[in-house]
N, C-alpha and C. Protein backbone atom coordinates (compact mmCIF):
# COMPACT_ATOMS: atom_id res chain seq x y z
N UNK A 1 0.84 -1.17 0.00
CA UNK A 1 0.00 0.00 0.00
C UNK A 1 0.89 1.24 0.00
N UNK A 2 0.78 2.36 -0.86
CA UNK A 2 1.28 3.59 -1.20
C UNK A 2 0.44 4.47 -0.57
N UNK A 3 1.43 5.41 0.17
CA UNK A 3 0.84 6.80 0.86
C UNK A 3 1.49 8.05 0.39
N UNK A 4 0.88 8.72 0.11
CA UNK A 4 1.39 10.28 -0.30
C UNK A 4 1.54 11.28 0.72
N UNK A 5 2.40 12.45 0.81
CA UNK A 5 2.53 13.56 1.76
C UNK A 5 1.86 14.53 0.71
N UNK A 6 2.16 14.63 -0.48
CA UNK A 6 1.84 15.91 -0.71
C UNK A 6 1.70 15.58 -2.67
N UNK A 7 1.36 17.16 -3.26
CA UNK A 7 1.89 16.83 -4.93
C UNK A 7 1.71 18.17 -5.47
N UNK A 8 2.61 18.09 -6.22
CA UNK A 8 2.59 19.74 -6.74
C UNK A 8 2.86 19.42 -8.43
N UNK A 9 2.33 20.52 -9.31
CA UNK A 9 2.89 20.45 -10.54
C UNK A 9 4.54 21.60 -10.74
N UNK A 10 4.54 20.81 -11.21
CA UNK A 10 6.64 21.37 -11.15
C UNK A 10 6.55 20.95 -13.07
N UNK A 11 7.67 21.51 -13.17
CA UNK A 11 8.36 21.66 -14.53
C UNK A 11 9.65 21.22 -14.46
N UNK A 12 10.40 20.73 -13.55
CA UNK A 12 11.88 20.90 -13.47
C UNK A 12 12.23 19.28 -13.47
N UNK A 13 11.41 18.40 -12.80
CA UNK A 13 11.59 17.10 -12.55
C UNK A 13 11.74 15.85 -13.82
N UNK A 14 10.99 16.39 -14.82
CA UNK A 14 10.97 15.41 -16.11
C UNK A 14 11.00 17.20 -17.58
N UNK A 15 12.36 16.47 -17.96
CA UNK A 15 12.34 17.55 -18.96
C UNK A 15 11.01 17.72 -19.99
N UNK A 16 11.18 18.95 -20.33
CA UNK A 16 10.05 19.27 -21.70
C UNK A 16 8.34 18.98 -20.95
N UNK A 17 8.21 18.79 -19.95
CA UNK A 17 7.11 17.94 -19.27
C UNK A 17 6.36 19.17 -18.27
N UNK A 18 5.38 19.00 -18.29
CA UNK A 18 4.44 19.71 -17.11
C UNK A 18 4.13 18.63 -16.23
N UNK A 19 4.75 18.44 -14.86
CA UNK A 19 4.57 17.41 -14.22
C UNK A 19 3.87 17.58 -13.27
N UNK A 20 2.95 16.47 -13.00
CA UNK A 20 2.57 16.60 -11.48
C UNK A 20 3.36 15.18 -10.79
N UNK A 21 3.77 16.08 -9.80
CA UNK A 21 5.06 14.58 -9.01
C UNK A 21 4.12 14.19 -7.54
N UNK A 22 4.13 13.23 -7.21
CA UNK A 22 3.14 13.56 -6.37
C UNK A 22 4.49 12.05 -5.42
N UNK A 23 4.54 13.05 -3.90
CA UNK A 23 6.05 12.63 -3.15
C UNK A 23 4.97 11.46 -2.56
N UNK A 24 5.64 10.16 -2.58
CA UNK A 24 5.31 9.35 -1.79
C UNK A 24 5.74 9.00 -0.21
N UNK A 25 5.68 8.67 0.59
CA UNK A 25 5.90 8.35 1.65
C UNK A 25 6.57 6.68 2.25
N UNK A 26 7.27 6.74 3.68
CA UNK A 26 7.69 5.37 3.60
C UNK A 26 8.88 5.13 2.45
N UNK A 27 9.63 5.53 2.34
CA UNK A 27 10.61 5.59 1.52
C UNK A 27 11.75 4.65 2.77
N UNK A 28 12.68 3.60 1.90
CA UNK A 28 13.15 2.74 2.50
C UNK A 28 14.57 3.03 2.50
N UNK A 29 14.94 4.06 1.67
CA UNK A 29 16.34 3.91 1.51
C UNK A 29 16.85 5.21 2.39
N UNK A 30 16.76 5.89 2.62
CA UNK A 30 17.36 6.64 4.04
C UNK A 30 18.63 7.38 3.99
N UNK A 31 18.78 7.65 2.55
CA UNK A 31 20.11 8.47 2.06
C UNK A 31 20.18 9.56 2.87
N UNK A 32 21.58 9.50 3.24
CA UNK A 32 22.48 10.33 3.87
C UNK A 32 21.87 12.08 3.38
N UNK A 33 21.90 13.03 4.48
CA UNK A 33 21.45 14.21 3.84
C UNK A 33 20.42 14.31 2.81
N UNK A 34 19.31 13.48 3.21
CA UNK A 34 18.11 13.28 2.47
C UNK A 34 17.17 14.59 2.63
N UNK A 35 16.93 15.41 1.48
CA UNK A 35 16.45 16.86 1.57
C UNK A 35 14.81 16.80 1.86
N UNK A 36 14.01 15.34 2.00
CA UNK A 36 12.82 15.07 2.31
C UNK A 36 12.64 14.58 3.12
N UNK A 37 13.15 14.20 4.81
CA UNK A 37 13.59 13.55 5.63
C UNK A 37 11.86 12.93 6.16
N UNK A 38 11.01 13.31 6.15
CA UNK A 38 9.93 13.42 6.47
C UNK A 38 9.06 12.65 5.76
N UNK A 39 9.58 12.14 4.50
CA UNK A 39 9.19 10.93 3.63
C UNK A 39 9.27 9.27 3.89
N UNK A 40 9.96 9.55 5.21
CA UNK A 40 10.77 8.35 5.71
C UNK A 40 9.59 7.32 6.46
N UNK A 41 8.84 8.56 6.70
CA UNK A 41 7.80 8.06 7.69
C UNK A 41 6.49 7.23 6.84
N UNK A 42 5.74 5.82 7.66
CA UNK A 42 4.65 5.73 7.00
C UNK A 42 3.24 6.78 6.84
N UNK A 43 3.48 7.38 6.21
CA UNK A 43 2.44 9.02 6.94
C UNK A 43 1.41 8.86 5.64
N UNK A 44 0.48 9.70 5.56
CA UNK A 44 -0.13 10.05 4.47
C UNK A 44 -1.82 9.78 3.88
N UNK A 45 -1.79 10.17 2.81
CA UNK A 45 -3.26 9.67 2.42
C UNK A 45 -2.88 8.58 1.22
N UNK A 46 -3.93 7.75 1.01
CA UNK A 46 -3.42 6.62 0.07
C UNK A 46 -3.15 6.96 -0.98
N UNK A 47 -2.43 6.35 -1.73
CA UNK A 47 -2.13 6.68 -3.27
C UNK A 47 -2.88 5.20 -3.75
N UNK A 48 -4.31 5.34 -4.56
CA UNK A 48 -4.71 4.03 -4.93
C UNK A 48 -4.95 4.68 -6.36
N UNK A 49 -6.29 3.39 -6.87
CA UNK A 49 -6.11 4.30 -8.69
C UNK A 49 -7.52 5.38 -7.96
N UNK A 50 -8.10 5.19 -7.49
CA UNK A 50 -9.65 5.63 -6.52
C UNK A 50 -8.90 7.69 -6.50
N UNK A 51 -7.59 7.58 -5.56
CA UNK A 51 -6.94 8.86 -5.34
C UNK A 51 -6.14 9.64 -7.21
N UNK A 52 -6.05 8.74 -7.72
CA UNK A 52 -5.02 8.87 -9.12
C UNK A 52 -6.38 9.64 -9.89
N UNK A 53 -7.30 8.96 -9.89
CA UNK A 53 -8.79 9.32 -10.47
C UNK A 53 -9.12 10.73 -10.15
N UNK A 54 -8.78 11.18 -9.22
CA UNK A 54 -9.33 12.32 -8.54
C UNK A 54 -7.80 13.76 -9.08
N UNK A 55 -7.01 12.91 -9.10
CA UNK A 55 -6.09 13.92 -8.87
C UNK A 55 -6.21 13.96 -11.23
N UNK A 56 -6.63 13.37 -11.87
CA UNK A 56 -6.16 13.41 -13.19
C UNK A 56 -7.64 14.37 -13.26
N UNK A 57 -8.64 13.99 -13.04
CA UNK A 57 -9.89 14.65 -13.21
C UNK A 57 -9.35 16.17 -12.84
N UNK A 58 -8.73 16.77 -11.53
CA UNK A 58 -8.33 17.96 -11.09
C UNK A 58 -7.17 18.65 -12.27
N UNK A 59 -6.20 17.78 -12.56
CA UNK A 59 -4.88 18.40 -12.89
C UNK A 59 -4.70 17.77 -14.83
N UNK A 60 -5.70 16.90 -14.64
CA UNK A 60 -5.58 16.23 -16.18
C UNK A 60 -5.08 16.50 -17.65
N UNK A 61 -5.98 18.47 -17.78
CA UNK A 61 -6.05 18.85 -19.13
C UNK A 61 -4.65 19.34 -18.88
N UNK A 62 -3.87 19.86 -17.75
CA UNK A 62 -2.74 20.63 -17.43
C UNK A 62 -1.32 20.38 -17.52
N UNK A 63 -1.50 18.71 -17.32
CA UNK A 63 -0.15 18.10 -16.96
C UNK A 63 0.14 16.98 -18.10
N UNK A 64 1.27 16.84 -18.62
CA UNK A 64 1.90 16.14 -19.71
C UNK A 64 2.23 14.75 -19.12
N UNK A 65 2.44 14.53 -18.02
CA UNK A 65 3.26 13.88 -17.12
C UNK A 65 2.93 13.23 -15.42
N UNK A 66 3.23 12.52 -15.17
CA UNK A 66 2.87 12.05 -13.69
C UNK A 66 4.16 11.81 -13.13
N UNK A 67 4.91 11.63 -12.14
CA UNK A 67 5.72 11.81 -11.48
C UNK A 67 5.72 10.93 -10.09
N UNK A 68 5.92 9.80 -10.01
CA UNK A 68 5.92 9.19 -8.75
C UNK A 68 7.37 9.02 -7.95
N UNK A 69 7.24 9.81 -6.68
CA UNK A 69 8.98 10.65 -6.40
C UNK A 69 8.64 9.57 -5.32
N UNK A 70 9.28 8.69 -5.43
CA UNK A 70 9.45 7.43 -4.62
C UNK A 70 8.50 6.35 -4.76
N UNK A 71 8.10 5.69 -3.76
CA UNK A 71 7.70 4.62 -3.78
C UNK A 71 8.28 2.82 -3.79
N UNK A 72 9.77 3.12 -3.69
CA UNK A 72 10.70 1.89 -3.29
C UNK A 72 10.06 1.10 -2.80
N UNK A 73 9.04 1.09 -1.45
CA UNK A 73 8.53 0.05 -0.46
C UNK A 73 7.89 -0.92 -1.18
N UNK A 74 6.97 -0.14 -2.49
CA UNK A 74 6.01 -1.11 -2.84
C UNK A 74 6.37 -1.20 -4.59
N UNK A 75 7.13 -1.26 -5.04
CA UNK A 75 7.71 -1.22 -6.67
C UNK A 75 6.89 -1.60 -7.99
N UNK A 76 5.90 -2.73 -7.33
CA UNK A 76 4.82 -3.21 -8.08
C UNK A 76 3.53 -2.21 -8.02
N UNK A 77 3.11 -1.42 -7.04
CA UNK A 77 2.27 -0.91 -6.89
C UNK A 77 2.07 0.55 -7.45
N UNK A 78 3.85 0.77 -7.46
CA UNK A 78 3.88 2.34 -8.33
C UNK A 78 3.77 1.79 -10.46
N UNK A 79 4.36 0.15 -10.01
CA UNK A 79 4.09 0.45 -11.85
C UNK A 79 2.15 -0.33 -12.27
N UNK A 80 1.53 -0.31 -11.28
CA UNK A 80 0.35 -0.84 -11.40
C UNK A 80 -0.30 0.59 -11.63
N UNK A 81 0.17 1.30 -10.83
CA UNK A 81 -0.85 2.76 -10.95
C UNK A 81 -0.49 3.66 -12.00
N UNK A 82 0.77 3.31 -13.03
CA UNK A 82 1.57 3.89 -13.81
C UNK A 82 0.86 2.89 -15.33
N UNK A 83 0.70 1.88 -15.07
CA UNK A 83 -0.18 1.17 -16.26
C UNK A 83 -1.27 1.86 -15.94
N UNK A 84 -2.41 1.99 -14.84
CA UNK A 84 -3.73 2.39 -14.91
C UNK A 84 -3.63 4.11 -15.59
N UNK A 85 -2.28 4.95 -15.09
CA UNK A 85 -2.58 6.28 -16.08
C UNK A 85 -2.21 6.11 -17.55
N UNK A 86 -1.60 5.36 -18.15
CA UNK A 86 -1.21 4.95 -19.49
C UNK A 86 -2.62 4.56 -20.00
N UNK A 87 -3.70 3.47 -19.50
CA UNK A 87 -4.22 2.97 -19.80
C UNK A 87 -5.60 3.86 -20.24
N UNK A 88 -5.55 4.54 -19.09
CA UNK A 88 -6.97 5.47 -18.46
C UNK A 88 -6.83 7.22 -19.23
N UNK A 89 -5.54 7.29 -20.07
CA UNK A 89 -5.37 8.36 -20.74
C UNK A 89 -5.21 8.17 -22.27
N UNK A 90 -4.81 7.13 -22.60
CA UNK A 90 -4.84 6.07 -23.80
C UNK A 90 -3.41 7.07 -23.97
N UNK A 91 -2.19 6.83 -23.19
CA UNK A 91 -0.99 7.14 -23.35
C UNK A 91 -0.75 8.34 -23.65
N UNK A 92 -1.91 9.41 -23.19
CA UNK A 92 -1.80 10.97 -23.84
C UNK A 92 -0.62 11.74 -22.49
N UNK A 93 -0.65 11.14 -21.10
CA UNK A 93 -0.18 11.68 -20.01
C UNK A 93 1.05 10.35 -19.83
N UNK A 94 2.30 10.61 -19.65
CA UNK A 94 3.40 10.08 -19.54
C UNK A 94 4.12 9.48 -18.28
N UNK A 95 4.41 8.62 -18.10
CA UNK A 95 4.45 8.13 -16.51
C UNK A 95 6.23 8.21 -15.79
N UNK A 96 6.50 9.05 -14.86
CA UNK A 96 7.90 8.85 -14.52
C UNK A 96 7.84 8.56 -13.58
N UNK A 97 9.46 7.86 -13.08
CA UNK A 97 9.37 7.34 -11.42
C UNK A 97 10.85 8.25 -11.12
N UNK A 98 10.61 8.38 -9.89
CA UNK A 98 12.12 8.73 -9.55
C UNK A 98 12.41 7.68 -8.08
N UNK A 99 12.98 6.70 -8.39
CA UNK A 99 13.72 5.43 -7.44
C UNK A 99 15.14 6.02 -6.93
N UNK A 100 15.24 5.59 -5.43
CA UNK A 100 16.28 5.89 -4.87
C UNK A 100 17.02 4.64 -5.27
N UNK A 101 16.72 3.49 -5.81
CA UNK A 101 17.48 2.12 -5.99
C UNK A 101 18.48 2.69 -6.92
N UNK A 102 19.54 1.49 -6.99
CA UNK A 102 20.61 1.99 -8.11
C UNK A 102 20.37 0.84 -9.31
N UNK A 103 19.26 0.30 -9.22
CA UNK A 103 18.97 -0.44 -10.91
C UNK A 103 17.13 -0.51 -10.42
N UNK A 104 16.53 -0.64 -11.61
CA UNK A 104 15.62 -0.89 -11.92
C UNK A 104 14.94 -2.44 -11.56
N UNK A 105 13.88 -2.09 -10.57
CA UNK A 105 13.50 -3.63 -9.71
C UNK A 105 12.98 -4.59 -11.24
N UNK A 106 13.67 -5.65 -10.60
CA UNK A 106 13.51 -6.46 -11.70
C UNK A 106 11.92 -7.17 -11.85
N UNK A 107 11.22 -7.10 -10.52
CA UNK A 107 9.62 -7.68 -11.17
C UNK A 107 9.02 -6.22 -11.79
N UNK A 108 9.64 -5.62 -12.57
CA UNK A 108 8.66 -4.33 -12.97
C UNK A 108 9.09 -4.59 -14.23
N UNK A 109 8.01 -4.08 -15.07
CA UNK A 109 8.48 -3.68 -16.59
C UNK A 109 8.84 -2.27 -17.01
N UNK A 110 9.96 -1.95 -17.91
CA UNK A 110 10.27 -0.82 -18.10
C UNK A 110 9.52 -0.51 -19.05
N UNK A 111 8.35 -0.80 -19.88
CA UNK A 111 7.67 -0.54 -20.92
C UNK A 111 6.54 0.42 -20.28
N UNK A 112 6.57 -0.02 -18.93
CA UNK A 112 5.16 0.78 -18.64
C UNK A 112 5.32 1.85 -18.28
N UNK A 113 7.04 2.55 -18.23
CA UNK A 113 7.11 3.78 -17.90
C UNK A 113 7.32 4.84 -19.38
N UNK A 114 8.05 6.00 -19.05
CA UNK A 114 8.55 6.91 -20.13
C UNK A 114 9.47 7.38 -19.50
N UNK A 115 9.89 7.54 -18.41
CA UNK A 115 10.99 8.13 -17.73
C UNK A 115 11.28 7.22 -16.26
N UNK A 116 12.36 7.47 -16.43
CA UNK A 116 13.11 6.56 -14.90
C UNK A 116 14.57 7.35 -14.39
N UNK A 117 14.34 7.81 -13.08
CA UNK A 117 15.38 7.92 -12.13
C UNK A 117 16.04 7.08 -11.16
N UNK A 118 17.51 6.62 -11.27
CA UNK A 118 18.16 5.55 -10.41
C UNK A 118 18.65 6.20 -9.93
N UNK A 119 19.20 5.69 -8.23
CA UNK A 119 20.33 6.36 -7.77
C UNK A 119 20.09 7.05 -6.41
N UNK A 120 20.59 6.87 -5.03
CA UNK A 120 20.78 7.30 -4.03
C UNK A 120 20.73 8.84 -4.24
N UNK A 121 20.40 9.85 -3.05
CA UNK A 121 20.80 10.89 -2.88
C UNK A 121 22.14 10.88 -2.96
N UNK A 122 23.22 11.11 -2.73
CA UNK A 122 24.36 11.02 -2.00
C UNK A 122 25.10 12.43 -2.55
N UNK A 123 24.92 13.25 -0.78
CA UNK A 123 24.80 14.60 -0.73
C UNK A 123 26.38 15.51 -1.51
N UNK A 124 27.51 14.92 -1.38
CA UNK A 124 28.59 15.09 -1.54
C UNK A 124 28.70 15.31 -2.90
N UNK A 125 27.74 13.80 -3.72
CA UNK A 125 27.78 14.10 -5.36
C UNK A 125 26.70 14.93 -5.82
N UNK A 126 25.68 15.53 -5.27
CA UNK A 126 25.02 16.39 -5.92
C UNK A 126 23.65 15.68 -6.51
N UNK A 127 22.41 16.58 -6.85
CA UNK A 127 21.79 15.87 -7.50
C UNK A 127 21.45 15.89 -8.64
N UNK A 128 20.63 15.58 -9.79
CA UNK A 128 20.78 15.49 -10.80
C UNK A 128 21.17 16.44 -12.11
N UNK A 129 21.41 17.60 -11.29
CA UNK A 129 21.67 18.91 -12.12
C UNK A 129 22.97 19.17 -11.68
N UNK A 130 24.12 17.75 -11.05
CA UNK A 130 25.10 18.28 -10.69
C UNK A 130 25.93 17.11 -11.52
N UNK A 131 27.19 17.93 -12.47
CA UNK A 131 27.97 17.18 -13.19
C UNK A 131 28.72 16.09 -12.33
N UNK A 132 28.63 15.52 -11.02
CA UNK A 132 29.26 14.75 -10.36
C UNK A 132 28.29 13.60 -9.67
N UNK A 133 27.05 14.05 -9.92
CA UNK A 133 26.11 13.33 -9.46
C UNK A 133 25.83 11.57 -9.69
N UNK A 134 25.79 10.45 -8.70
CA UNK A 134 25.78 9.43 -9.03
C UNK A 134 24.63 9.11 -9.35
N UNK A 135 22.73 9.75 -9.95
CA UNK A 135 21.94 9.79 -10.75
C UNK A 135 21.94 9.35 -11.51
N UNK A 136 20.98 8.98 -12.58
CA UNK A 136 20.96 8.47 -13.41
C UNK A 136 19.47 8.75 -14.11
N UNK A 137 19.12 10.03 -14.87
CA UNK A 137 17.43 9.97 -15.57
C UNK A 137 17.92 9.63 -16.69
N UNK A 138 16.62 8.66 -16.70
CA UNK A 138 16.52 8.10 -18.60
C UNK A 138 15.26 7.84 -18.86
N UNK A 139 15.33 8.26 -20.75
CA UNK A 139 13.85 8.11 -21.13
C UNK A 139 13.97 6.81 -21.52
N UNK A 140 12.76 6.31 -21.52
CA UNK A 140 12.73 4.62 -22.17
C UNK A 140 11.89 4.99 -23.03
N UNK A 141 12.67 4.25 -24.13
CA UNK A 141 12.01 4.04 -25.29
C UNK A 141 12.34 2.29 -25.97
N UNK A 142 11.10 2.02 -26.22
CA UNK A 142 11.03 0.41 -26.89
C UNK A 142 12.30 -0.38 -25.81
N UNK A 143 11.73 0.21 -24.50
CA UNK A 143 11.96 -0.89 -23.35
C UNK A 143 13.69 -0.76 -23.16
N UNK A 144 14.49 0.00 -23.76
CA UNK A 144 15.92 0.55 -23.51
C UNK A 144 15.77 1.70 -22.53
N UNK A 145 16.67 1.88 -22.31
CA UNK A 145 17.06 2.84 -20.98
C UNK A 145 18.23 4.22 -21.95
N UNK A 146 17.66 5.09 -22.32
CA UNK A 146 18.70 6.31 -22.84
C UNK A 146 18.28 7.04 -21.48
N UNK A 147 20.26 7.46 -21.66
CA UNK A 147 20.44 8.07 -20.58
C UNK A 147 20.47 9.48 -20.89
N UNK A 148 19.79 10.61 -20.18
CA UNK A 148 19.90 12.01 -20.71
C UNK A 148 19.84 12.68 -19.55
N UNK A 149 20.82 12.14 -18.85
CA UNK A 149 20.93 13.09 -17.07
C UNK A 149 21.64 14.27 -17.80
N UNK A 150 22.08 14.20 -18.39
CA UNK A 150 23.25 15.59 -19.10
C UNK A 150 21.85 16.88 -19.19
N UNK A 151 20.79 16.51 -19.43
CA UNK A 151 19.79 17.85 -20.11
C UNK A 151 19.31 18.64 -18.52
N UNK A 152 19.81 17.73 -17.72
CA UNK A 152 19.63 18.48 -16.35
C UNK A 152 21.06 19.46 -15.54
N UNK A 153 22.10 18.69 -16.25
CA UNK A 153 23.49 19.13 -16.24
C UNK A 153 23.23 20.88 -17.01
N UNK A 154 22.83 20.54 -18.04
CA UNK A 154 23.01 21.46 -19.21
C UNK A 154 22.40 22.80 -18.62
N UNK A 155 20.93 22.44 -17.86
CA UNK A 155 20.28 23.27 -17.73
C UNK A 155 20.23 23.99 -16.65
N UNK A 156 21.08 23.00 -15.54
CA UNK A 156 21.28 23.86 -14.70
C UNK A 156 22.96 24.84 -15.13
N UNK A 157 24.06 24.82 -15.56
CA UNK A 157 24.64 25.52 -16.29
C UNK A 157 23.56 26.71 -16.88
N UNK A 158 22.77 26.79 -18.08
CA UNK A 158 22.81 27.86 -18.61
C UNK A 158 21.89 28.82 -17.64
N UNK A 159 21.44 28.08 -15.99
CA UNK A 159 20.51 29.15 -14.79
C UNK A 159 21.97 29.70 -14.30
N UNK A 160 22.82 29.92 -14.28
CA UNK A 160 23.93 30.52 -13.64
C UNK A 160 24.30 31.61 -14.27
């Protein structure tokens, strides 16, 4: 079972994308200088398809994108609710995860996403807009993994 703290639409999290990321809760991995410390906890309101329903009806015509910023605990349950927006939009709204794991759980399929984040916080290397960062975003396409952490590199460069 998936619980949410919160969800906002952001632009910064999945390039070219109007996202709504919506932070999950219960997060298992506990990275060092974790900037969401408060995610750690089982806290929240459910994330089912019942809550997904409500939030696409609200944010639907607006957002390009869905954004599930964790969810490690339950891996099957973020790509179950990630098939139901693929399914329930007929693929018009795009599904990303951002995983603190450093590979992609193997009972999941990478087909059912469009974007995937690997990779610990780990405060020293920065995060994904930092050329040292041990991150990893990639778009999947026909079930490959391209890596394009660089367009977050890039972009944070030309905000300076």
């Amino acid at each position: 079972m998936l619980r949410y703290h919160n969800y906002d639409i952001v632009f910064q999290e999945v390039p070219d994308e109007v996202t709504l990321a919506i932070n999950i809760t219960n997060c298992p991995n506990h990275c060092g200088g974790c900037h969401s410390p408060h995610l750690q906890e089982d806290t929240g309101n459910l994330l089912d398809i019942e809550a997904i329903k409500l939030l696409l009806a609200k944010y639907g015509d607006s957002i390009t994108c869905v954004c599930f910023m964790g969810g490690d605990s339950d891996s099957k349950e973020v790509e179950q609710l990630a098939i139901f927006i693929r399914d329930i939009t007929d693929r018009r709204i795009k599904c990303a995860w951002y995983s603190g794991k450093a590979v992609f759980p193997k009972e999941c399929s990478l087909q059912n996403f469009d974007y995937v984040k690997l990779g610990a916080y780990i405060k020293q290397l920065g995060g994904l807009d930092s050329p040292n960062t041990n991150q990893r975003f990639y778009q999947i396409k026909n079930e490959k993994m391209i890596d394009i952490t660089s367009s977050f590199i890039k972009n944070n460069l030309a905000r300076r």
